[in-house]
Each structure stands twice: as structure tokens, then as C-alpha cells.
Protein backbone atom coordinates (compact mmCIF):
# COMPACT_ATOMS: atom_id res chain seq x y z
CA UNK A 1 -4.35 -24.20 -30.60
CA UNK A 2 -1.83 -26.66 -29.66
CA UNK A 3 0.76 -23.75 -30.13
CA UNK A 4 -1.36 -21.86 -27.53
CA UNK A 5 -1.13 -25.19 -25.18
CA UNK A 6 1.94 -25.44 -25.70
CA UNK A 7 3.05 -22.12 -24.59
CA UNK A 8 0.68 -22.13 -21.21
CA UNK A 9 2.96 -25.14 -20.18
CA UNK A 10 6.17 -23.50 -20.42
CA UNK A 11 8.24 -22.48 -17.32
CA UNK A 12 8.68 -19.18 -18.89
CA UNK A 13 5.25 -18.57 -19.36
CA UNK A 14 4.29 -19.89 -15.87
CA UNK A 15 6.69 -17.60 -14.37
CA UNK A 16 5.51 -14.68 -15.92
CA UNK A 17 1.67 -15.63 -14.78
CA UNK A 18 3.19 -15.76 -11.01
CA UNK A 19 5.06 -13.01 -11.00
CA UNK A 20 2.18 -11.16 -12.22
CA UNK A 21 -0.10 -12.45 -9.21
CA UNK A 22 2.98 -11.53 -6.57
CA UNK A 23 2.85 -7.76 -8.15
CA UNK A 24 -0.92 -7.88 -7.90
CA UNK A 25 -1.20 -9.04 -4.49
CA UNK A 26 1.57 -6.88 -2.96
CA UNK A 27 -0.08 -4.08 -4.77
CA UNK A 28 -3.58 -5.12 -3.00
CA UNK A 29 -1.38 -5.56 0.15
CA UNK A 30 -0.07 -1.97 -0.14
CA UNK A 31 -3.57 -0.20 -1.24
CA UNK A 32 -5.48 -1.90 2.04
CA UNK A 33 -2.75 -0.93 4.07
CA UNK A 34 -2.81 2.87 2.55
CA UNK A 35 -6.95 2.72 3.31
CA UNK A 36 -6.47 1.24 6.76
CA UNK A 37 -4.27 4.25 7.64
CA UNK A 38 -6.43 7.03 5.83
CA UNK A 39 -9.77 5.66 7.29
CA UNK A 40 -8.30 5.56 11.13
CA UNK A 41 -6.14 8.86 10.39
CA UNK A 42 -9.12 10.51 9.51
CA UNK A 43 -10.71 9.63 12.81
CA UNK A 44 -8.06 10.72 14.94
CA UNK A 45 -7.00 13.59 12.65
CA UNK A 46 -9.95 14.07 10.65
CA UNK A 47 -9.77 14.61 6.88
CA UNK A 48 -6.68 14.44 5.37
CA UNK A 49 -5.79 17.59 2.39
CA UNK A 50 -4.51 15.98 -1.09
CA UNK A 51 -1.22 16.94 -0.15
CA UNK A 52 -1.28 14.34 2.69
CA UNK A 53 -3.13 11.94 0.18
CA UNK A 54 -0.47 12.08 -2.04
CA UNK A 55 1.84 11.26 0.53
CA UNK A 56 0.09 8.44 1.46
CA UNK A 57 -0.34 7.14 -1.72
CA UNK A 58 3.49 7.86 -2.64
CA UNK A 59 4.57 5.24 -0.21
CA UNK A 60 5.02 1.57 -1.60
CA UNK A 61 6.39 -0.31 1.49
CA UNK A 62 3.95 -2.10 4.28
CA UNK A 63 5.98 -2.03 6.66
CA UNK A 64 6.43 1.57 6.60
CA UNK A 65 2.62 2.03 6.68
CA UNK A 66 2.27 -0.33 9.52
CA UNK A 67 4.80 2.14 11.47
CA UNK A 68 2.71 5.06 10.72
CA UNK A 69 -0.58 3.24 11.85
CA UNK A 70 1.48 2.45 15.37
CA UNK A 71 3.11 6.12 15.57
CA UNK A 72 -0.80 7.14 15.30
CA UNK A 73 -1.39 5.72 18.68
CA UNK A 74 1.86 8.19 20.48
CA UNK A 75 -0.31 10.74 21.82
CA UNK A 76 2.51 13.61 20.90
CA UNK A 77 1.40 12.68 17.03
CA UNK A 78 -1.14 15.55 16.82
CA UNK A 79 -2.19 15.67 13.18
CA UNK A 80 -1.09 14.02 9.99
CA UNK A 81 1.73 16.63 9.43
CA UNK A 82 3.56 15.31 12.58
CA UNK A 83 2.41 11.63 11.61
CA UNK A 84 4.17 11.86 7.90
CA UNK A 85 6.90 14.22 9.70
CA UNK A 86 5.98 16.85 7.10
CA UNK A 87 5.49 19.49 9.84
């Protein structure tokens, strides 16, 4: 066991642990983001299809989801076609 203690002190090991949490909070970061914009989209747009899920789900970068939840309020943006820019 003092092995085990051992190795739960090391910088290595404590580096691993916190990159770990950084990947699993930017990946809780991305999926609320993802939700936020499907659960408003679908009130303004209504449902999205799977192929609009998937593109959704496909991007990995906040920021780029936050822009899509502000383009949502340009009332030219229609449906989720012209919101993605897959029209």
C-alpha cells in the first residue's frame, strides 16, 4: 500500500488526475452548451432531424456554439439549415 501512496503523491500522477478533470469538464462544458442550443432551436425551429443532431453533436468548440445560439436571434435565420449554413 505504501507503493500505492506513494504513487498518488507523484507530480506525474497528479497531473494525469487534472488533466483528466479539465477533459471532463470541457466535455460537460461542450454537452450543456450542445443542449442549450437544441432545446431553444427546437423552439424557434422546432424539432431538429438526426442529420442536424449530428451536426450539433459534431461540433467540439463553445465558442462556436455560443455563435450559433446568438445567430438564432437574426430574424433572417429561418430554420436550422440556415442556422448550421447547411442550406
Amino acid at each position: 500500500l505504501e507503493g500505492v501512496h506513494n504513487m498518488q503523491e507523484s507530480t506525474t500522477y497528479q497531473a494525469i488526475l487534472r488533466k483528466g478533470r479539465e477533459q471532463s469538464r470541457e466535455e460537460g462544458r461542450i454537452a450543456g452548451a450542445q443542449h442549450f442550443l437544441i432545446h431553444v432551436g427546437t423552439k424557434r425551429f422546432g424539432k431538429p432531424d438526426s442529420a442536424i443532431l449530428s451536426a450539433i453533436e459534431a461540433i467540439r468548440d463553445v465558442e462556436r456554439i455560443g455563435d450559433l445560439a446568438e445567430r438564432m436571434l437574426d430574424p433572417e435565420v429561418r430554420d436550422w439549415n440556415g442556422l448550421l449554413g447547411t442550406s
